[in-house]
N, C-alpha and C. Protein backbone atom coordinates (compact mmCIF):
# COMPACT_ATOMS: atom_id res chain seq x y z
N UNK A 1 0.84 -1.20 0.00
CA UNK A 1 0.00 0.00 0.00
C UNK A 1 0.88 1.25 0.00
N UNK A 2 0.49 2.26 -1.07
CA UNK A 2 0.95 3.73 -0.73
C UNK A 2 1.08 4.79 0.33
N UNK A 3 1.53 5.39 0.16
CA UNK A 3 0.78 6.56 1.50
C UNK A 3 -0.29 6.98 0.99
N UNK A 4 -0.81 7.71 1.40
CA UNK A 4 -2.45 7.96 1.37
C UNK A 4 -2.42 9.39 0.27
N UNK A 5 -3.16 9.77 -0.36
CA UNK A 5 -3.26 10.86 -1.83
C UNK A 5 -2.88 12.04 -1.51
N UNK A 6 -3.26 12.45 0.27
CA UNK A 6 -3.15 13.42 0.75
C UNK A 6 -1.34 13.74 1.56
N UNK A 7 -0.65 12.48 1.96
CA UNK A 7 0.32 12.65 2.35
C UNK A 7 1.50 12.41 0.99
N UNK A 8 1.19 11.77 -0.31
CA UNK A 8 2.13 11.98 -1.00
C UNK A 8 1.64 13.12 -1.43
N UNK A 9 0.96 13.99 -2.09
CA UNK A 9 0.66 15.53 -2.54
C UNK A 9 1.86 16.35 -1.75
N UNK A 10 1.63 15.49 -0.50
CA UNK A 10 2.35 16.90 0.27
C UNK A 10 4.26 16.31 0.17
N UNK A 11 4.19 15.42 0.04
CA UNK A 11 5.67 15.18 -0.08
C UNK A 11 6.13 15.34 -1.77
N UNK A 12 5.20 15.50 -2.91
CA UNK A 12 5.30 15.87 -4.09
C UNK A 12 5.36 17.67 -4.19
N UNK A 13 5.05 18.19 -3.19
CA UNK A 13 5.07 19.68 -3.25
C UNK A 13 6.23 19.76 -2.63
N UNK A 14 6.65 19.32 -1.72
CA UNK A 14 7.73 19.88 -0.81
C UNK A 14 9.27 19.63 -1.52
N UNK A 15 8.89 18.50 -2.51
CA UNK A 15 10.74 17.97 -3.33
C UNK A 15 10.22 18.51 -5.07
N UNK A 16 9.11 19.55 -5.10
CA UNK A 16 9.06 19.90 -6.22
C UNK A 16 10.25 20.92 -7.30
N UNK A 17 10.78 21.61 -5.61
CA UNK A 17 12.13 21.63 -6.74
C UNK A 17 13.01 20.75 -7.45
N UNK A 18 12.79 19.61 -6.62
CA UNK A 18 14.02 19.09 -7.20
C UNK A 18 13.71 18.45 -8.39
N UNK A 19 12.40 17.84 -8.23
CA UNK A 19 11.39 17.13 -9.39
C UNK A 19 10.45 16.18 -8.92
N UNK A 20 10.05 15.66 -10.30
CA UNK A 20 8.64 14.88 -10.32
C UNK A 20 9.07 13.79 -9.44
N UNK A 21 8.37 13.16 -8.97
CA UNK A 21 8.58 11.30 -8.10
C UNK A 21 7.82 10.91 -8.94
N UNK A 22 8.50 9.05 -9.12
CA UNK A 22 8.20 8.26 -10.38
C UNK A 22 8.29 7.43 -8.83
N UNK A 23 7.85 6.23 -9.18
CA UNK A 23 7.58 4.85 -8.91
C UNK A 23 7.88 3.85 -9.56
N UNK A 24 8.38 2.84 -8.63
CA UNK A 24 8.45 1.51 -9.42
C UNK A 24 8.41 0.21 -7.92
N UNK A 25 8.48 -0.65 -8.33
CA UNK A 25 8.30 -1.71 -7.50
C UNK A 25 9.92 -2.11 -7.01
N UNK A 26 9.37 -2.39 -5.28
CA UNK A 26 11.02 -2.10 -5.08
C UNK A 26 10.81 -2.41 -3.71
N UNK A 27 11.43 -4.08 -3.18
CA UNK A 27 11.91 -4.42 -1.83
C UNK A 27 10.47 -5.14 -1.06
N UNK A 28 9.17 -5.23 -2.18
CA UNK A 28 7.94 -5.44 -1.46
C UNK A 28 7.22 -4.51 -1.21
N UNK A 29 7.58 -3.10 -1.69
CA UNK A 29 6.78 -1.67 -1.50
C UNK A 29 7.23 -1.36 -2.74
N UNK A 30 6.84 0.24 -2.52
CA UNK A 30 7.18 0.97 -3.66
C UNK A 30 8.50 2.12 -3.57
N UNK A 31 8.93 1.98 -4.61
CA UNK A 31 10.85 2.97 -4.65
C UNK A 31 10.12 4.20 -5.00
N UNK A 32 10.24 5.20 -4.26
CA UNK A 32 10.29 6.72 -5.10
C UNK A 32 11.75 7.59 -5.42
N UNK A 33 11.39 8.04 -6.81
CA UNK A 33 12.87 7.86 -7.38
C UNK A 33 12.31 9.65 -7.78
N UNK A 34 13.33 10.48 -7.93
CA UNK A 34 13.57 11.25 -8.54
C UNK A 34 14.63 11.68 -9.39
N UNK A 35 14.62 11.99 -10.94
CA UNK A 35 15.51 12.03 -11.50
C UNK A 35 16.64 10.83 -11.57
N UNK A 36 15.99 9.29 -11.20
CA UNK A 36 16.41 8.37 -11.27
C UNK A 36 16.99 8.16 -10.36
N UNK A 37 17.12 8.90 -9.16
CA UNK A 37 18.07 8.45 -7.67
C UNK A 37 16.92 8.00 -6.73
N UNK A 38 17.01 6.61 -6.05
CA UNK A 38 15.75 6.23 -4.71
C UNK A 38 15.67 6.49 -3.54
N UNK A 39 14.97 7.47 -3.30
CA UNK A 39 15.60 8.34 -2.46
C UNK A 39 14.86 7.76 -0.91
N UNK A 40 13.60 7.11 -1.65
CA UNK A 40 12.97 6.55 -0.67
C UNK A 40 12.03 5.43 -0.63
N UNK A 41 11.21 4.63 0.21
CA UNK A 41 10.56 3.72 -0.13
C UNK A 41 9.01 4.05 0.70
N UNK A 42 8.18 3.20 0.02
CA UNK A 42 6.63 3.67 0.69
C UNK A 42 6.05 1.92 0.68
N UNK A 43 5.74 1.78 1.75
CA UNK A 43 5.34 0.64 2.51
C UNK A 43 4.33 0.18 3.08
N UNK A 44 3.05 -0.09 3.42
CA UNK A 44 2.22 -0.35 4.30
C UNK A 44 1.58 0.84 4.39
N UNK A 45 1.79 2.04 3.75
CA UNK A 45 1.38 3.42 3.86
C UNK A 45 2.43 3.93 4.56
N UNK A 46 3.34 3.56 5.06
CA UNK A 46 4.64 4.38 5.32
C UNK A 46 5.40 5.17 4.83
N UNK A 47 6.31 5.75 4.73
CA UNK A 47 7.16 6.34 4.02
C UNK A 47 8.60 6.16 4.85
N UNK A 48 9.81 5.94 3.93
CA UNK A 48 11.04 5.29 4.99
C UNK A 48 12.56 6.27 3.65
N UNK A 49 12.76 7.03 4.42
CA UNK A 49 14.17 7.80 3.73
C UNK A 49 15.21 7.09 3.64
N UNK A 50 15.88 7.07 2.60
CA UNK A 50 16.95 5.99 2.38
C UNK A 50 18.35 7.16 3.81
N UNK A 51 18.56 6.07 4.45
CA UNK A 51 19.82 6.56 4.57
C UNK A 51 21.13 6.07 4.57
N UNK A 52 22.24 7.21 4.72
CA UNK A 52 23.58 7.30 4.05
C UNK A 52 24.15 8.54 4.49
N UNK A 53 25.59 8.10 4.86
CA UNK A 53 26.50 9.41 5.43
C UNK A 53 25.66 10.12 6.48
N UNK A 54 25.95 11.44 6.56
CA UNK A 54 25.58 12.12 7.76
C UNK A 54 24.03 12.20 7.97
N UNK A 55 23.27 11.76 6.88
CA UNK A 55 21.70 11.55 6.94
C UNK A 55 21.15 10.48 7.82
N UNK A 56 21.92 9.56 7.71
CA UNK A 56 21.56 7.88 8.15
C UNK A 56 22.17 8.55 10.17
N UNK A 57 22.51 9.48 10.68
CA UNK A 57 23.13 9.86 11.89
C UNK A 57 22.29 10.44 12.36
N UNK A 58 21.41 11.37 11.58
CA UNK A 58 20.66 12.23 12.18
C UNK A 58 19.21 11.56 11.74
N UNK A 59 18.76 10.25 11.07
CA UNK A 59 17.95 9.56 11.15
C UNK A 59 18.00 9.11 12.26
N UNK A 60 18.99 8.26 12.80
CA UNK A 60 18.67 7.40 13.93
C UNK A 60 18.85 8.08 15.16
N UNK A 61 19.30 9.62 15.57
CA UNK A 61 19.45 10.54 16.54
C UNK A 61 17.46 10.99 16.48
N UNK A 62 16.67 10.89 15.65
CA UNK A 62 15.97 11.03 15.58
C UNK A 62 15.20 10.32 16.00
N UNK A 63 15.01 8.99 16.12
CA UNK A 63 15.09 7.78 16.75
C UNK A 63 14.24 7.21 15.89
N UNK A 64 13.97 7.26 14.28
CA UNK A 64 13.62 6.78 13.13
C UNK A 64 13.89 5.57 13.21
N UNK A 65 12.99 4.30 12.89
CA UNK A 65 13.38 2.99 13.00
C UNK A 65 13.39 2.56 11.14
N UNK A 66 14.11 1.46 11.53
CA UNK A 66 15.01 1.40 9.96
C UNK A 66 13.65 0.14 9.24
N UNK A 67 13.45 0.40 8.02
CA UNK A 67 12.93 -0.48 8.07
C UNK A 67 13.23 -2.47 7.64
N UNK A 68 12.38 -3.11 7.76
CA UNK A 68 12.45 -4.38 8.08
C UNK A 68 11.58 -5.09 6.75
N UNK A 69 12.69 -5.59 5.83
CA UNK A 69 11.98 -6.32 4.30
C UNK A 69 12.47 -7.78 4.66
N UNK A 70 11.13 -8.37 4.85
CA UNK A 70 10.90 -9.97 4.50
C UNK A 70 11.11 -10.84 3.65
N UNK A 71 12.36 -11.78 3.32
CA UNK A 71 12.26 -11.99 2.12
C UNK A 71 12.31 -13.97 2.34
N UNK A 72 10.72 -14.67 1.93
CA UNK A 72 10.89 -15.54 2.55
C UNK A 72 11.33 -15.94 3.49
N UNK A 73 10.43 -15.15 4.73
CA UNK A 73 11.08 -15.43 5.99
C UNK A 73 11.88 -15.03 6.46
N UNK A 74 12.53 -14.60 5.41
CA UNK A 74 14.12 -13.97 6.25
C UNK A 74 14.35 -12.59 6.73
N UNK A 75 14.28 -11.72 7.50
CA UNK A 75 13.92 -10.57 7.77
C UNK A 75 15.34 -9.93 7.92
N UNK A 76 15.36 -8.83 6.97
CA UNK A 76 16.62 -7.73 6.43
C UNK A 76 16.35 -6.43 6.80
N UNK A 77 17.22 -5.84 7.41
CA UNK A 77 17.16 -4.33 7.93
C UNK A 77 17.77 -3.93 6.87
N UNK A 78 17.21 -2.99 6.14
CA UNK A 78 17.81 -2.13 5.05
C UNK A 78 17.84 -0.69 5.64
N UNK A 79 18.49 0.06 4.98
CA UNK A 79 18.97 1.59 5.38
C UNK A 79 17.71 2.57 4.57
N UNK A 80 16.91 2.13 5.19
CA UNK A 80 16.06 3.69 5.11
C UNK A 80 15.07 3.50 6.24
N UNK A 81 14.33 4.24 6.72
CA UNK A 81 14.35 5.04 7.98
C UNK A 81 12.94 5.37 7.61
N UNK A 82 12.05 4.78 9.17
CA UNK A 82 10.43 5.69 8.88
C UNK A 82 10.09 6.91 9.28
N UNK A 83 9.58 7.62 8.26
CA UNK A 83 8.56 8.77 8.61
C UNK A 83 7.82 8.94 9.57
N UNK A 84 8.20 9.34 11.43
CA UNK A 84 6.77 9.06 12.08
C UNK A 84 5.95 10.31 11.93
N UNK A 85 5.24 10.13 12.59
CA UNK A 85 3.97 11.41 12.64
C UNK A 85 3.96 12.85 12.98
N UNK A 86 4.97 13.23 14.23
CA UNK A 86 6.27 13.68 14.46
C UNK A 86 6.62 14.69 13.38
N UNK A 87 7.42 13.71 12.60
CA UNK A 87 8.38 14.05 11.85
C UNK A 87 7.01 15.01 10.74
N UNK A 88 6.27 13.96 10.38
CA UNK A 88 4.97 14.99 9.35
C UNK A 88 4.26 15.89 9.41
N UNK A 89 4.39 16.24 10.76
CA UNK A 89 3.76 17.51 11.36
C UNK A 89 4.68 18.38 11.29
N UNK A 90 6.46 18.19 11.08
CA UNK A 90 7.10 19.48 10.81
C UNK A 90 7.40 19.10 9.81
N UNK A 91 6.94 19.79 8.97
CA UNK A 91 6.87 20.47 7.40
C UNK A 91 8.45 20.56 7.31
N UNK A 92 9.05 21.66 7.73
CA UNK A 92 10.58 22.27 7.57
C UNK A 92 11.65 21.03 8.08
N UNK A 93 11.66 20.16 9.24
CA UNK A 93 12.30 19.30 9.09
C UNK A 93 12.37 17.91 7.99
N UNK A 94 10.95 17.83 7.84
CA UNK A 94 10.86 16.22 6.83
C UNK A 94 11.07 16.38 5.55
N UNK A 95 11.54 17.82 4.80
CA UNK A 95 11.68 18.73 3.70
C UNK A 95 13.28 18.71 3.80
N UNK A 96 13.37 18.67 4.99
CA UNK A 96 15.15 18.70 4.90
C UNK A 96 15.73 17.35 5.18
N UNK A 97 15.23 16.60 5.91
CA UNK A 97 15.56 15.02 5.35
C UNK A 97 15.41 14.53 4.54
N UNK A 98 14.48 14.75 3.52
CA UNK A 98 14.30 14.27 1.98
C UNK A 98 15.32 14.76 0.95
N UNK A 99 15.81 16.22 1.46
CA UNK A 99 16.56 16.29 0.52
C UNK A 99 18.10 15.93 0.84
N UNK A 100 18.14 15.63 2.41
CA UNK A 100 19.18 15.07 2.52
C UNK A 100 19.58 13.57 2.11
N UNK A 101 17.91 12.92 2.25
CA UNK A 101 18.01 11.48 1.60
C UNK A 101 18.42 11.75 -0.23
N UNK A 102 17.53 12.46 -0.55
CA UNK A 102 18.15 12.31 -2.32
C UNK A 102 19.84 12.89 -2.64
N UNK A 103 20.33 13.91 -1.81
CA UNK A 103 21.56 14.31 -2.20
C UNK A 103 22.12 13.43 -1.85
N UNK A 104 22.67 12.51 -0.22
CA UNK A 104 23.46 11.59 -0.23
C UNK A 104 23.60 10.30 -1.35
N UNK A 105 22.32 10.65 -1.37
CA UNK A 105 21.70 9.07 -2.50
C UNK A 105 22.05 9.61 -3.63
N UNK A 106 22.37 10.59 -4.13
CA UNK A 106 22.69 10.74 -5.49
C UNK A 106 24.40 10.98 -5.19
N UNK A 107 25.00 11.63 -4.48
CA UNK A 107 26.47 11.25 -4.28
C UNK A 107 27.13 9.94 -4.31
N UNK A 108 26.29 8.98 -3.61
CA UNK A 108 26.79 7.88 -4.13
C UNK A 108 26.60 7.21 -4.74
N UNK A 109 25.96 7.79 -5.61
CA UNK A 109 25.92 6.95 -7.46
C UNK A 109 26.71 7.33 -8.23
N UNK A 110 27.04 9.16 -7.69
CA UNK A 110 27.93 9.36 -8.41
C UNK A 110 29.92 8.91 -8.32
N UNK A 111 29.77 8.62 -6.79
CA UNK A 111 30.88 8.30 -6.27
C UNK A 111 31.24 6.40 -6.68
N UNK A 112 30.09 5.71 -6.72
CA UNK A 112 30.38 4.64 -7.30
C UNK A 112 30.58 4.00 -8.52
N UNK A 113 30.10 5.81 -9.56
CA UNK A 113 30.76 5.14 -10.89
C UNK A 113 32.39 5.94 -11.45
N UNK A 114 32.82 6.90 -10.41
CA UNK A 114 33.71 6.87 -10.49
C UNK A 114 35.08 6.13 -10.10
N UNK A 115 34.14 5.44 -9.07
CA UNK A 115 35.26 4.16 -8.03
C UNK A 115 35.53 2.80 -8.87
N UNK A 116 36.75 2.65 -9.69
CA UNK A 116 36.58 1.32 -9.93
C UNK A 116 36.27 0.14 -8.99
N UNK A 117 35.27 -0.56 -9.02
CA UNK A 117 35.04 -1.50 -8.21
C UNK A 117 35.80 -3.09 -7.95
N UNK A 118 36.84 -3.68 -7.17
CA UNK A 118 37.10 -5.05 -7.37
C UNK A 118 35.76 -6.09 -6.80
N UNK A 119 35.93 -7.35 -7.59
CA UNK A 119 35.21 -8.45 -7.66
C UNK A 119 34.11 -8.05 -5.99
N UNK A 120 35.27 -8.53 -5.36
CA UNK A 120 35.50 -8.41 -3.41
C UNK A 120 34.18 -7.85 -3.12
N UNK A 121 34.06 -6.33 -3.51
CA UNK A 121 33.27 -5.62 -3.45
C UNK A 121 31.95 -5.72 -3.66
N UNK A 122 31.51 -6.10 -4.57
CA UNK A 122 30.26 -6.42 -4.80
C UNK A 122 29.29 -7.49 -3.93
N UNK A 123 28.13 -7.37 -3.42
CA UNK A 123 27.08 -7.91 -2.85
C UNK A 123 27.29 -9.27 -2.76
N UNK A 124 27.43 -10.19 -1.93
CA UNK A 124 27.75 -11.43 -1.73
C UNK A 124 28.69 -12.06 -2.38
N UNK A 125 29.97 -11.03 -2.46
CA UNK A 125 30.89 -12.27 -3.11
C UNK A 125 31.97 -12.74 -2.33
N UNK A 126 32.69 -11.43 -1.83
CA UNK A 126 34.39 -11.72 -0.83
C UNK A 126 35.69 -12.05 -1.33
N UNK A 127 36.52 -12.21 -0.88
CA UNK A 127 37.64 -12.74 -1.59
C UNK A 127 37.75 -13.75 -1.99
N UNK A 128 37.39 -15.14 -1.29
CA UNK A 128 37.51 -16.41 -1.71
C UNK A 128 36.96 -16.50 -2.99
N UNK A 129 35.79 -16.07 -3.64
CA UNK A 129 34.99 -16.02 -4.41
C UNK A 129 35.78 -15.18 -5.61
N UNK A 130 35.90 -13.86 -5.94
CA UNK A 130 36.86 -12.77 -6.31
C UNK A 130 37.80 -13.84 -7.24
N UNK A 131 38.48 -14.65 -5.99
CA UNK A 131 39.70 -15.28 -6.23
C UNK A 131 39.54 -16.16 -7.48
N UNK A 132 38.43 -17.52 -6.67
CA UNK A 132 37.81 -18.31 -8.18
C UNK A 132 37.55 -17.61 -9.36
N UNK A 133 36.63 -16.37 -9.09
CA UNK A 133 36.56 -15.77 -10.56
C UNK A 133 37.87 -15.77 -11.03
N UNK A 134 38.59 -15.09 -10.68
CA UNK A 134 40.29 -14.88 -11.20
C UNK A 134 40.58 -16.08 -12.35
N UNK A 135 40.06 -16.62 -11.70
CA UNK A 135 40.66 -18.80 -12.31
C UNK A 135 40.03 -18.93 -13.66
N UNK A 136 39.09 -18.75 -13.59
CA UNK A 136 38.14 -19.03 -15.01
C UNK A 136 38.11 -17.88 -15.95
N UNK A 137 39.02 -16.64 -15.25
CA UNK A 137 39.41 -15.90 -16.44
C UNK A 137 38.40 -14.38 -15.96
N UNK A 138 37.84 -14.36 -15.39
CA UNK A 138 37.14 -12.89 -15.03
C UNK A 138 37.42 -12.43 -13.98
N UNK A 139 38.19 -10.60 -14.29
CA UNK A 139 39.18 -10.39 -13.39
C UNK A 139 38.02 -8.71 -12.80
N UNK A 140 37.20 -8.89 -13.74
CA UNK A 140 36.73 -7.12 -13.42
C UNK A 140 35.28 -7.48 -13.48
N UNK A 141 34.81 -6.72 -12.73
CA UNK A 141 32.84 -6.20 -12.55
C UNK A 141 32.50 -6.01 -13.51
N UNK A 142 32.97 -5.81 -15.15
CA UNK A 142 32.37 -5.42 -16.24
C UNK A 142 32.45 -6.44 -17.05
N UNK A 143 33.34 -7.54 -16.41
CA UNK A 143 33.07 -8.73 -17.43
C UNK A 143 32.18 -9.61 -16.45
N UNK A 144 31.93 -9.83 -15.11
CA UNK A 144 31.22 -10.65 -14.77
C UNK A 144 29.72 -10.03 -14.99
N UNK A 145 29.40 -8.72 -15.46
CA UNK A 145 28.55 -8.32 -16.22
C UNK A 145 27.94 -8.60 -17.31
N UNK A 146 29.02 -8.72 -18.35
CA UNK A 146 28.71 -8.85 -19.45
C UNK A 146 28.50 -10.52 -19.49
N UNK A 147 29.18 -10.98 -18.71
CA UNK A 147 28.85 -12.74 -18.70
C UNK A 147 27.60 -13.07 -18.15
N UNK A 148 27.14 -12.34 -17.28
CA UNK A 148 25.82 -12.56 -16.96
C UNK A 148 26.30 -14.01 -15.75
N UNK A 149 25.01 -14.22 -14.43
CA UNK A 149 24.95 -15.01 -13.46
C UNK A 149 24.95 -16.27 -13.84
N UNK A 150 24.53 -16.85 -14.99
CA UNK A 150 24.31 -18.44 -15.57
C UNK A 150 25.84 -19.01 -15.90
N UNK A 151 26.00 -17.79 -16.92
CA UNK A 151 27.72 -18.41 -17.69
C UNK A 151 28.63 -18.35 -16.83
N UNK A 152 28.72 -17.37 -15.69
CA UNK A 152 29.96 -17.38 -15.12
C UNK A 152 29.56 -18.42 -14.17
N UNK A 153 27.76 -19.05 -14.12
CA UNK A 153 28.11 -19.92 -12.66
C UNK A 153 28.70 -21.56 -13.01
N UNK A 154 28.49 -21.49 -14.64
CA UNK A 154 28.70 -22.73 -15.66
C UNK A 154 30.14 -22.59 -15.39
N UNK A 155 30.89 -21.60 -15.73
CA UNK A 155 32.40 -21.93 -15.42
C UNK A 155 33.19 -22.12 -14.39
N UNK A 156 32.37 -21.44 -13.23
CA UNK A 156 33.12 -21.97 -12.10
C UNK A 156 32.74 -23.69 -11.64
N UNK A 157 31.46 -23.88 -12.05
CA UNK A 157 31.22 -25.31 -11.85
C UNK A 157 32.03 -26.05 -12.28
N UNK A 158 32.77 -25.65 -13.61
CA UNK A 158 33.93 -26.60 -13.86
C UNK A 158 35.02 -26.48 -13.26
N UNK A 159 35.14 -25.50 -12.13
CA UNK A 159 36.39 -25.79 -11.46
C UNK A 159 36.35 -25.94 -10.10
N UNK A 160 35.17 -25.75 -9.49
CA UNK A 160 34.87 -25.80 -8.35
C UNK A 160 34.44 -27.06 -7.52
N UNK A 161 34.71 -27.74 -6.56
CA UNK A 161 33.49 -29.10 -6.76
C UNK A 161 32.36 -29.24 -6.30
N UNK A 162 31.76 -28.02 -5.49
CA UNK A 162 30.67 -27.97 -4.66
C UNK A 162 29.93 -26.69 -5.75
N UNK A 163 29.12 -26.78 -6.31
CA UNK A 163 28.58 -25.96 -6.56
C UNK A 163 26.80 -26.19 -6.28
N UNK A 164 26.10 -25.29 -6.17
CA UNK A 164 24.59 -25.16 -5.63
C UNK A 164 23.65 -23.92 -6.35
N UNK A 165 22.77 -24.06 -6.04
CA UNK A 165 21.90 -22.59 -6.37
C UNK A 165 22.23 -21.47 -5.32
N UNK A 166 22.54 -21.59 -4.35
CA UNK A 166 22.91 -20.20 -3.65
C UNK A 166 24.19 -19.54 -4.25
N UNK A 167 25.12 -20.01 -5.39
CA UNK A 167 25.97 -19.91 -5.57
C UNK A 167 25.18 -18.78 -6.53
N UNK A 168 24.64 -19.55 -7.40
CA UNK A 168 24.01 -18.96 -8.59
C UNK A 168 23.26 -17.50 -8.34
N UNK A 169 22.79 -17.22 -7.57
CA UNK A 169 22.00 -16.66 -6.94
C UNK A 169 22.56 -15.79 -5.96
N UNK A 170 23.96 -15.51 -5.33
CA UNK A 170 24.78 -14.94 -5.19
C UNK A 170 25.55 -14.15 -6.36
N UNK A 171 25.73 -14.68 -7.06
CA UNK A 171 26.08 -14.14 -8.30
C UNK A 171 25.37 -13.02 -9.02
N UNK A 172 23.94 -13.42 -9.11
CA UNK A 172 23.07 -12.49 -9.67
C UNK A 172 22.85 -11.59 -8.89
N UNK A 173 22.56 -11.80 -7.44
CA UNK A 173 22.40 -10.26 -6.45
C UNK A 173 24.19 -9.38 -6.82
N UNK A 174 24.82 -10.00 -6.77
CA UNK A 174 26.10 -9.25 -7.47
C UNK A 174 25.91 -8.34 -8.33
N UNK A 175 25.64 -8.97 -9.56
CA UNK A 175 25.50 -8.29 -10.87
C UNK A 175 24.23 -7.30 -10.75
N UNK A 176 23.22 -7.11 -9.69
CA UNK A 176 22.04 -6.58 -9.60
C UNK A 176 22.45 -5.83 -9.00
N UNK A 177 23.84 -6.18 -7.67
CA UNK A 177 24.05 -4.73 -6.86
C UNK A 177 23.43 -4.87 -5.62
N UNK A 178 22.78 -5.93 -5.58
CA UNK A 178 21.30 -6.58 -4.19
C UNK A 178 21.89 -7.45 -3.46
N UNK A 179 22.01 -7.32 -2.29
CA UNK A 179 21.81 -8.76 -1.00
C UNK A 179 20.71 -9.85 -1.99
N UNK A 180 21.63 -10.84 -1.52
CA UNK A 180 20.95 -12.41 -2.26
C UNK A 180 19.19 -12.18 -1.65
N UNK A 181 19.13 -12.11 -0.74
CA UNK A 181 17.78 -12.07 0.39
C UNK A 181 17.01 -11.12 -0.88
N UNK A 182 17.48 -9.62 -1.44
CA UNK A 182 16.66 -9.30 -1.98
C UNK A 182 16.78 -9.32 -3.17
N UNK A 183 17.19 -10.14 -3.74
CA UNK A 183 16.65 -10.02 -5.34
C UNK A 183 15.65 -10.16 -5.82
N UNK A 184 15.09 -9.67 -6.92
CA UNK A 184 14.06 -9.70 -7.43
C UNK A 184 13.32 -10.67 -7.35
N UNK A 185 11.86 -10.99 -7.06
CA UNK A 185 11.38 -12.73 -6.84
C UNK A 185 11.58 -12.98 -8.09
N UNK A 186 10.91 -12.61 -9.16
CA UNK A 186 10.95 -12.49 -10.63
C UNK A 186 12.37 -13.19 -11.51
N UNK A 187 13.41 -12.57 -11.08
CA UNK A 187 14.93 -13.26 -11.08
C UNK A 187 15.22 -14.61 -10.44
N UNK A 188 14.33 -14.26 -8.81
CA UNK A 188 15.09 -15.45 -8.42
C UNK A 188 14.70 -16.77 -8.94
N UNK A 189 13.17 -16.66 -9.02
CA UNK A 189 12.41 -18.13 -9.66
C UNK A 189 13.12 -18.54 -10.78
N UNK A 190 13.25 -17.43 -11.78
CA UNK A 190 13.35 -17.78 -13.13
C UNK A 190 14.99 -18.85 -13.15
N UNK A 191 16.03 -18.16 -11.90
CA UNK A 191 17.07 -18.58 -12.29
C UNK A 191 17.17 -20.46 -11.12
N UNK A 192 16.22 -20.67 -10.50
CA UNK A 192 16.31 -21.45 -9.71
C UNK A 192 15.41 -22.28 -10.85
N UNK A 193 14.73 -22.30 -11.42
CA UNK A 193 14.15 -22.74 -12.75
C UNK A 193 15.17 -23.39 -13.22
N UNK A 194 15.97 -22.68 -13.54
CA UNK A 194 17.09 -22.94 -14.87
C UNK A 194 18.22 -23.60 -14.39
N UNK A 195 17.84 -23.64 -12.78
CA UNK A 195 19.10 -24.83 -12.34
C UNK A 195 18.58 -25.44 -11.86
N UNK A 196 17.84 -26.34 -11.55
CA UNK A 196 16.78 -27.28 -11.53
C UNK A 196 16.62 -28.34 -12.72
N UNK A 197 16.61 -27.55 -13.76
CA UNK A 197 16.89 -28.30 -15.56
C UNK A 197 17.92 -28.29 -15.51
N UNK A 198 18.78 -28.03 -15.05
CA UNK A 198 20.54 -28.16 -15.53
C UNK A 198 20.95 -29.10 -14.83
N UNK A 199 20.50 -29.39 -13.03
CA UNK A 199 20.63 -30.54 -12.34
C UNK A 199 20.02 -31.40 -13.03
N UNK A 200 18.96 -31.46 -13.97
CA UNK A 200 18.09 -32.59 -14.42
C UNK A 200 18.87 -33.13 -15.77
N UNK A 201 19.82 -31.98 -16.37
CA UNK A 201 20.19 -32.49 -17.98
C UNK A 201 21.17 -33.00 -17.69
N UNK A 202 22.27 -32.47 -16.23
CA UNK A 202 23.45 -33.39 -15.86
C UNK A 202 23.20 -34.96 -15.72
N UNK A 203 22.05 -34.80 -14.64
CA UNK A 203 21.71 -36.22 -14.36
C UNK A 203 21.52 -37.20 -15.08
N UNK A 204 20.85 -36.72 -16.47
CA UNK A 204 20.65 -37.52 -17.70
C UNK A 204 21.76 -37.88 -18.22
N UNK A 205 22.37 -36.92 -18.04
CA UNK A 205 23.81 -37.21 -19.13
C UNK A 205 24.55 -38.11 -18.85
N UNK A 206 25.10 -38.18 -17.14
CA UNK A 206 25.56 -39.15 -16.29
C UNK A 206 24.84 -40.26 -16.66
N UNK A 207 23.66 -40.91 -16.83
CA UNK A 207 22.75 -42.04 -16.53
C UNK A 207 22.87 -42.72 -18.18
């Protein structure tokens, strides 16, 4: 559920400088994005500010609780922060956390495409992992990109001896940029699908 017609109006007037809010589906609620940065999420009729840097300090000095995405059971504290009632009754403060949520949030988009990124770095992988890639020949974030979560999980299977679907599926929250917990359901089925038939075409092949 949204916030209610009357409380987004008023959070669409107050970030009207900066611009329009778009929507999209995002974490089990809805992402509000401006000018393509997410600055925030809307939940149950909630509203929750992404935070980051000195925003995410004076969220929780505020005593803003972070919110809590379910993902099959598994319950993930992500970094954005609820709107209480409080906070919506001052106009001049919840105007200045929003725009502190979209500026941090847009600094570090901009700061992460200037940062070359190693393997390490990315969402469920680490060094051990990093390392294997190394082996099968992919040394950078732009080729385990362009290889996509299937091919690169096909090649490490040939060198690895334990391989599984969490592997697979680690991989893709990688390339998505997402904790495994939240990837897309949409992604995750499709790719737990496709290794399911691949356990089934091995098995054949063996037999």
């Amino acid at each position: 559920m949204l916030l209610s017609g009357a409380r987004f109006a008023q959070l669409q007037h107050g970030v009207s400088s900066l611009g329009k809010i778009k929507k999209k589906s995002q974490f089990g609620g809805i992402g509000l994005l401006i000018n393509g940065v997410l600055f925030a999420i809307s939940s149950d009729g909630e509203l929750y500010l992404r935070g980051n840097s000195h925003a995410e300090v004076l969220f929780r000095a505020r005593g803003m609780e972070k919110f809590i995405y379910s993902k099959r059971g598994i319950p993930v504290a992500l970094r954005y922060y609820r709107v209480n009632e409080s906070l919506w009754q001052d106009q001049k403060q919840l105007f200045e956390y929003v725009n502190l949520a979209y500026i941090y949030t847009r600094e570090e988009i901009i700061d992460r495409q200037k940062m070359p990124l190693r393997l390490k770095d990315l969402p469920n992988l680490g060094i051990v992992l990093e390392r294997q890639l190394w082996k099968v020949g992919i040394s950078k974030v732009e080729e385990l990109r362009m290889l996509g979560a299937k091919a690169t999980y096909l090649k490490l299977q040939q060198h690895r001896k334990k391989t599984n679907v969490s592997l697979l599926l680690a991989l893709a929250g990688a390339i998505e940029g997402c904790h495994v917990a939240v990837l897309p359901e949409q992604l995750r089925d499709e790719l737990i699908s496709w290794h399911s038939e691949l356990i089934h075409q091995n098995s054949d092949y063996r037999s």
